[in-house]
PDB file of N, CA and C in Angstrom:
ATOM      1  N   UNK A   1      86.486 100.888 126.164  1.00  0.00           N
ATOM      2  CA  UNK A   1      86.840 101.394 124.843  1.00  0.00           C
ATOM      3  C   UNK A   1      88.316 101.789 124.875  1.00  0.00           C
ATOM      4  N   UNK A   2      89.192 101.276 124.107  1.00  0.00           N
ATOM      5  CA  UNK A   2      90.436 101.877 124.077  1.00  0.00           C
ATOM      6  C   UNK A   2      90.688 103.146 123.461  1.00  0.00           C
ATOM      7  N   UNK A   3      92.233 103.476 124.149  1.00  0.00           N
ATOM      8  CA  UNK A   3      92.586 104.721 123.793  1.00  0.00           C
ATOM      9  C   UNK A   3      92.334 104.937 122.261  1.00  0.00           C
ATOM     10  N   UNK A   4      92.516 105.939 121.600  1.00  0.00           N
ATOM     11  CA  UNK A   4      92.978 106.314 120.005  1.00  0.00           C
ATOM     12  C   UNK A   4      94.814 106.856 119.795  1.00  0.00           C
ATOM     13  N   UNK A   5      95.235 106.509 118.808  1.00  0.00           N
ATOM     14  CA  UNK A   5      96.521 106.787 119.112  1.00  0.00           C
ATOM     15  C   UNK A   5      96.570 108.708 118.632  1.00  0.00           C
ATOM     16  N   UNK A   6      97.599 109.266 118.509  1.00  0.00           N
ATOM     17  CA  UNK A   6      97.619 110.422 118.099  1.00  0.00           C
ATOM     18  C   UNK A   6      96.940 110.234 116.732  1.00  0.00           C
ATOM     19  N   UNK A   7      97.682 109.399 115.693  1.00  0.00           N
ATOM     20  CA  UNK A   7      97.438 109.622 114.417  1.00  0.00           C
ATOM     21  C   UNK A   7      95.887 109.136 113.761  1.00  0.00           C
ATOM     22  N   UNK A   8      95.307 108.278 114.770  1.00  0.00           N
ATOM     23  CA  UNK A   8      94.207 108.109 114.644  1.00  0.00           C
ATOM     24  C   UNK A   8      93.019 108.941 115.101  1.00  0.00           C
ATOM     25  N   UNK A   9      93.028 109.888 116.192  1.00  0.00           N
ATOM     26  CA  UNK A   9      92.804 111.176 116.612  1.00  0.00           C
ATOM     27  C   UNK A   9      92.627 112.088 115.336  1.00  0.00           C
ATOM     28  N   UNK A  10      93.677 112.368 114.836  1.00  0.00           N
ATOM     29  CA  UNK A  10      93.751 113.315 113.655  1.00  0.00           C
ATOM     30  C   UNK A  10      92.846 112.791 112.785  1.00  0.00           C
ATOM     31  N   UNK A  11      93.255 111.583 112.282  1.00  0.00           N
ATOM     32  CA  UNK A  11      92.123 110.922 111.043  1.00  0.00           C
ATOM     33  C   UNK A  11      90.328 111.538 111.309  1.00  0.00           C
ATOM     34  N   UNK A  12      90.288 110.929 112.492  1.00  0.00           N
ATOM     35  CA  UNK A  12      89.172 110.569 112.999  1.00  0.00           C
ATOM     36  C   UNK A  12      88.689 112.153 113.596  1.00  0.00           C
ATOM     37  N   UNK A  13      89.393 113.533 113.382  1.00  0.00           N
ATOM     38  CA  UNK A  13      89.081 114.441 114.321  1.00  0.00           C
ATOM     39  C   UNK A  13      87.334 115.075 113.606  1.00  0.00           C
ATOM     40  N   UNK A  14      87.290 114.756 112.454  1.00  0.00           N
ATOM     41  CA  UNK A  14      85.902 115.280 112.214  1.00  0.00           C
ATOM     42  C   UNK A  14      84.744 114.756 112.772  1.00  0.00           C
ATOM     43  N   UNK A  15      84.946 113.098 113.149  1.00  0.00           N
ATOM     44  CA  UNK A  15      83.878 112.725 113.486  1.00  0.00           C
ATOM     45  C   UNK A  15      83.486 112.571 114.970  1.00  0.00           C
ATOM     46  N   UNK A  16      84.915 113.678 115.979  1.00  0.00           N
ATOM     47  CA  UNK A  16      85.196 113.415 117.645  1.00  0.00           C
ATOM     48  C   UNK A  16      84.136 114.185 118.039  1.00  0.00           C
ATOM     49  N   UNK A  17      83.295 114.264 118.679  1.00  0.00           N
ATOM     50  CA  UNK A  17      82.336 114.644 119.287  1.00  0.00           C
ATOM     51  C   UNK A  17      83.334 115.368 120.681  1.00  0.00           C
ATOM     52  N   UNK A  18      82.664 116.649 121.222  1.00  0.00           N
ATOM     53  CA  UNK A  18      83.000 117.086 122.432  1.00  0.00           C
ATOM     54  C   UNK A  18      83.277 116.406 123.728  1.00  0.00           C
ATOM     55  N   UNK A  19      82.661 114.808 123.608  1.00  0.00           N
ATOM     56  CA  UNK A  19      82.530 114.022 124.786  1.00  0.00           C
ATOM     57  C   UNK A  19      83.960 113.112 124.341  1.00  0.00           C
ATOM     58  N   UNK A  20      84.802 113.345 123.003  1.00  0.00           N
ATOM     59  CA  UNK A  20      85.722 112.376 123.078  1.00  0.00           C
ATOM     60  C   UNK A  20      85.290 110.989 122.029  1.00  0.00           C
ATOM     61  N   UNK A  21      84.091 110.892 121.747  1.00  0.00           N
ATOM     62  CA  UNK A  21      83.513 109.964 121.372  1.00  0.00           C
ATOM     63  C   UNK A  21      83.440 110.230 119.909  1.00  0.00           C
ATOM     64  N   UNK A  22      83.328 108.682 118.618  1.00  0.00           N
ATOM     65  CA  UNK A  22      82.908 108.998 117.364  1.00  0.00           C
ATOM     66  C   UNK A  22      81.643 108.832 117.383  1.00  0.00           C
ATOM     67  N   UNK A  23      81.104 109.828 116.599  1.00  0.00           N
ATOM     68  CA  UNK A  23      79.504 110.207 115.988  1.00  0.00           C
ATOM     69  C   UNK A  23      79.445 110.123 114.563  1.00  0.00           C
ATOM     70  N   UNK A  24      78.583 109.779 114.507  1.00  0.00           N
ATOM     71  CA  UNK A  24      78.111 110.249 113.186  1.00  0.00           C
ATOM     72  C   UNK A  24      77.059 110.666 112.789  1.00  0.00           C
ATOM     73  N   UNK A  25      76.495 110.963 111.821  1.00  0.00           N
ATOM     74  CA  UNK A  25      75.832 111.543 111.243  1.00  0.00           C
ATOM     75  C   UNK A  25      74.158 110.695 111.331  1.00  0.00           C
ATOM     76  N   UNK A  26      72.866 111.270 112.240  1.00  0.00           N
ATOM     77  CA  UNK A  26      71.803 110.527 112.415  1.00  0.00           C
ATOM     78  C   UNK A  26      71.324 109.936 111.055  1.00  0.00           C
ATOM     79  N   UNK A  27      71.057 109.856 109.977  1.00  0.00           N
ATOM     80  CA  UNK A  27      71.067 108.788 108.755  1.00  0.00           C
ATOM     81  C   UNK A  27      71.774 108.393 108.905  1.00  0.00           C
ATOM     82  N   UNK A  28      73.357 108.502 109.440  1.00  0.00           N
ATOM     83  CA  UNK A  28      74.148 107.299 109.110  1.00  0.00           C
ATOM     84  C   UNK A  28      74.036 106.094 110.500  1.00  0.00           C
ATOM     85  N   UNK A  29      73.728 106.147 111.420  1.00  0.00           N
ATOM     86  CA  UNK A  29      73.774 105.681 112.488  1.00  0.00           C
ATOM     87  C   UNK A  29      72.957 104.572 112.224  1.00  0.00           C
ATOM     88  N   UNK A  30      72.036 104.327 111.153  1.00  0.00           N
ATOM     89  CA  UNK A  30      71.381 102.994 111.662  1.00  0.00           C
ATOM     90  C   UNK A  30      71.353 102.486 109.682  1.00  0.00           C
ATOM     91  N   UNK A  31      72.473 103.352 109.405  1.00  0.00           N
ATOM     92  CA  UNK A  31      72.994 102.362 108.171  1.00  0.00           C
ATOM     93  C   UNK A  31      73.814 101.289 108.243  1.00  0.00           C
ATOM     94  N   UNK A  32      73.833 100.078 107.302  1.00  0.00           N
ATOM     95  CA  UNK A  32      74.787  99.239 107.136  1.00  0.00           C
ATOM     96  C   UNK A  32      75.881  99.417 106.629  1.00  0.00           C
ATOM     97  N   UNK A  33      75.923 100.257 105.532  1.00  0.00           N
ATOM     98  CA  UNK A  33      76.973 100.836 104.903  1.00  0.00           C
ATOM     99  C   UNK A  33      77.952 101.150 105.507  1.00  0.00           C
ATOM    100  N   UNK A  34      79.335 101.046 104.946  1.00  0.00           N
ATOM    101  CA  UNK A  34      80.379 101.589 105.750  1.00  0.00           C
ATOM    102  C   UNK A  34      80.804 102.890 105.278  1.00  0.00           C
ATOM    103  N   UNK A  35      79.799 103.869 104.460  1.00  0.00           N
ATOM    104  CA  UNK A  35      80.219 104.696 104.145  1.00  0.00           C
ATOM    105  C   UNK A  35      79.515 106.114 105.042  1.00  0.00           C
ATOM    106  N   UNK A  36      80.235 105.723 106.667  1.00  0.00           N
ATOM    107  CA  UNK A  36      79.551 106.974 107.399  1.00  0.00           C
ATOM    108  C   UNK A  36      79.957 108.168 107.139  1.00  0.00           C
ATOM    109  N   UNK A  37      79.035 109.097 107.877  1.00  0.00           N
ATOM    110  CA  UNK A  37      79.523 110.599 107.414  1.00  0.00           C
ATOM    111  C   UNK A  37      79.313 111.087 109.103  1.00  0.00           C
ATOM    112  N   UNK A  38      80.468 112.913 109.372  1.00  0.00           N
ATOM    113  CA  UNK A  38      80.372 112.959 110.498  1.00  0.00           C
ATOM    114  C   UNK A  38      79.257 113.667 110.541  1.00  0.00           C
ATOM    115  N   UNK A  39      79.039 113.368 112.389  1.00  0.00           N
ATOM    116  CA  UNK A  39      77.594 114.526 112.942  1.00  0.00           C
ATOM    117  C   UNK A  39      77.620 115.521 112.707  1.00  0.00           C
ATOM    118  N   UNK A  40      78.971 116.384 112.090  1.00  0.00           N
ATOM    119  CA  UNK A  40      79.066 117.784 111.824  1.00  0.00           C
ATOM    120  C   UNK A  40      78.294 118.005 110.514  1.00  0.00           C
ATOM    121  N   UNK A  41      78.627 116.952 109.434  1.00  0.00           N
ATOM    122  CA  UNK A  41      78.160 117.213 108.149  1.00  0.00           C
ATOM    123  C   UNK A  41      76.545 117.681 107.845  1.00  0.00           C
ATOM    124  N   UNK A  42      76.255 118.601 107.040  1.00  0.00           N
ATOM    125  CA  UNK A  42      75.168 118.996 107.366  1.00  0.00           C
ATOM    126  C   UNK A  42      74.483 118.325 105.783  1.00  0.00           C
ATOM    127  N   UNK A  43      74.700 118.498 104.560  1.00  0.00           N
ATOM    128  CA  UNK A  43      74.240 117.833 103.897  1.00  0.00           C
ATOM    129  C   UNK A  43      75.296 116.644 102.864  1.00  0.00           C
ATOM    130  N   UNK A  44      74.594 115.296 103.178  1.00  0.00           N
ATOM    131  CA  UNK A  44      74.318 114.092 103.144  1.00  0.00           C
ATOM    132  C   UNK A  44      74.704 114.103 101.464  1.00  0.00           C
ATOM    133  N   UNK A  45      75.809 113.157 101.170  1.00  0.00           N
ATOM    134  CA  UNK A  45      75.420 112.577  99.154  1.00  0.00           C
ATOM    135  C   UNK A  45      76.139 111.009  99.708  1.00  0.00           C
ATOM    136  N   UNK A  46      74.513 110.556 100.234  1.00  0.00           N
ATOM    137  CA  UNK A  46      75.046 109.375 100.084  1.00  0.00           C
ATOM    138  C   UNK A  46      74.514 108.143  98.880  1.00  0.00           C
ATOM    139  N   UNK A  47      75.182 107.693  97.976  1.00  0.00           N
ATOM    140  CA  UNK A  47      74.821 106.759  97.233  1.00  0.00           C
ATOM    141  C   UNK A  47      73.738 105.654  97.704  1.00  0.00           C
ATOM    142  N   UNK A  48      74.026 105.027  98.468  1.00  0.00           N
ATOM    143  CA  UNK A  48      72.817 103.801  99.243  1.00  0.00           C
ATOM    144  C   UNK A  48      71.780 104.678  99.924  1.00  0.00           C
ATOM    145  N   UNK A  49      71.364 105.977 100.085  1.00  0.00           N
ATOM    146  CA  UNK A  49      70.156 106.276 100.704  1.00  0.00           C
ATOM    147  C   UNK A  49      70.047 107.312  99.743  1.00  0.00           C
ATOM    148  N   UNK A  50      68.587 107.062  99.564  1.00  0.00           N
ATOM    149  CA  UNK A  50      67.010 108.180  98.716  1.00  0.00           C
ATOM    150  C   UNK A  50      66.181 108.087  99.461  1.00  0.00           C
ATOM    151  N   UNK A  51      66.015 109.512  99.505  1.00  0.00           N
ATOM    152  CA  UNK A  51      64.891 109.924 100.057  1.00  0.00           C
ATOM    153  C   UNK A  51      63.476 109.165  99.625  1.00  0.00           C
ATOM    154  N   UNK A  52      62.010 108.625 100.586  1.00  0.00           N
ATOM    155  CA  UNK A  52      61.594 107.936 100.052  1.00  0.00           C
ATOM    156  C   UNK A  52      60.751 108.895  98.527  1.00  0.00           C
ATOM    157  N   UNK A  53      60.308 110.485  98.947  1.00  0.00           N
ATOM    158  CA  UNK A  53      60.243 111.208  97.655  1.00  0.00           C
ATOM    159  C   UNK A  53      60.255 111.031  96.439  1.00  0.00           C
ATOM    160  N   UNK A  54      62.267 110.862  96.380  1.00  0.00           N
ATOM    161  CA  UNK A  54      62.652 110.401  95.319  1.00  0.00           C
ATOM    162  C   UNK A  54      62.353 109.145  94.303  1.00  0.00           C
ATOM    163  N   UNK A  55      61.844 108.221  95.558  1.00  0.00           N
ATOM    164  CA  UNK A  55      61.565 107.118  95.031  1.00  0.00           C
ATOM    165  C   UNK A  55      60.398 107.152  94.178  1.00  0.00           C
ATOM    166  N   UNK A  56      59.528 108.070  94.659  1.00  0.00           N
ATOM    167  CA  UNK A  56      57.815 107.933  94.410  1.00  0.00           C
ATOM    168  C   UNK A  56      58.052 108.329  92.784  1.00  0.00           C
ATOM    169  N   UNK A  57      59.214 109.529  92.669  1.00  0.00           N
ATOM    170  CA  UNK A  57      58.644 110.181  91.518  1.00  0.00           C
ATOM    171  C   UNK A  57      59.143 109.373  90.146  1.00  0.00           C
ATOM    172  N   UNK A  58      59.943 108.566  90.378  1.00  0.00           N
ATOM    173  CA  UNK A  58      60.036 107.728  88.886  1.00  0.00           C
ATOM    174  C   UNK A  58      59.416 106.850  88.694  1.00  0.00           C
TER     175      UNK A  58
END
């Protein structure tokens, strides 16, 4: 895995995990979407995922 440069570091500092590594967010990890969110984020507005719940009730 290559380095990150400084400025990409910064971009990327929400989603750096303690190990150095990007994470994200467990719903986002086995989305297609490129619209990840970090492991820090605690609640989720993502457009392409509903809860299946949501689905039932309309």
């Amino acid at each position: 895995m290559p380095r990150m440069s400084k400025k990409q570091r910064l971009e990327m500092s929400m989603f750096i995990s303690s190990k150095g590594r990007i994470e994200y967010n467990r719903l986002c990890k086995a989305c297609v979407h490129d619209c990840k969110q970090s492991h820090r984020a605690i609640v989720i507005d993502c457009p392409k995922h509903t809860p299946r719940s949501e689905k039932s009730k309309g």
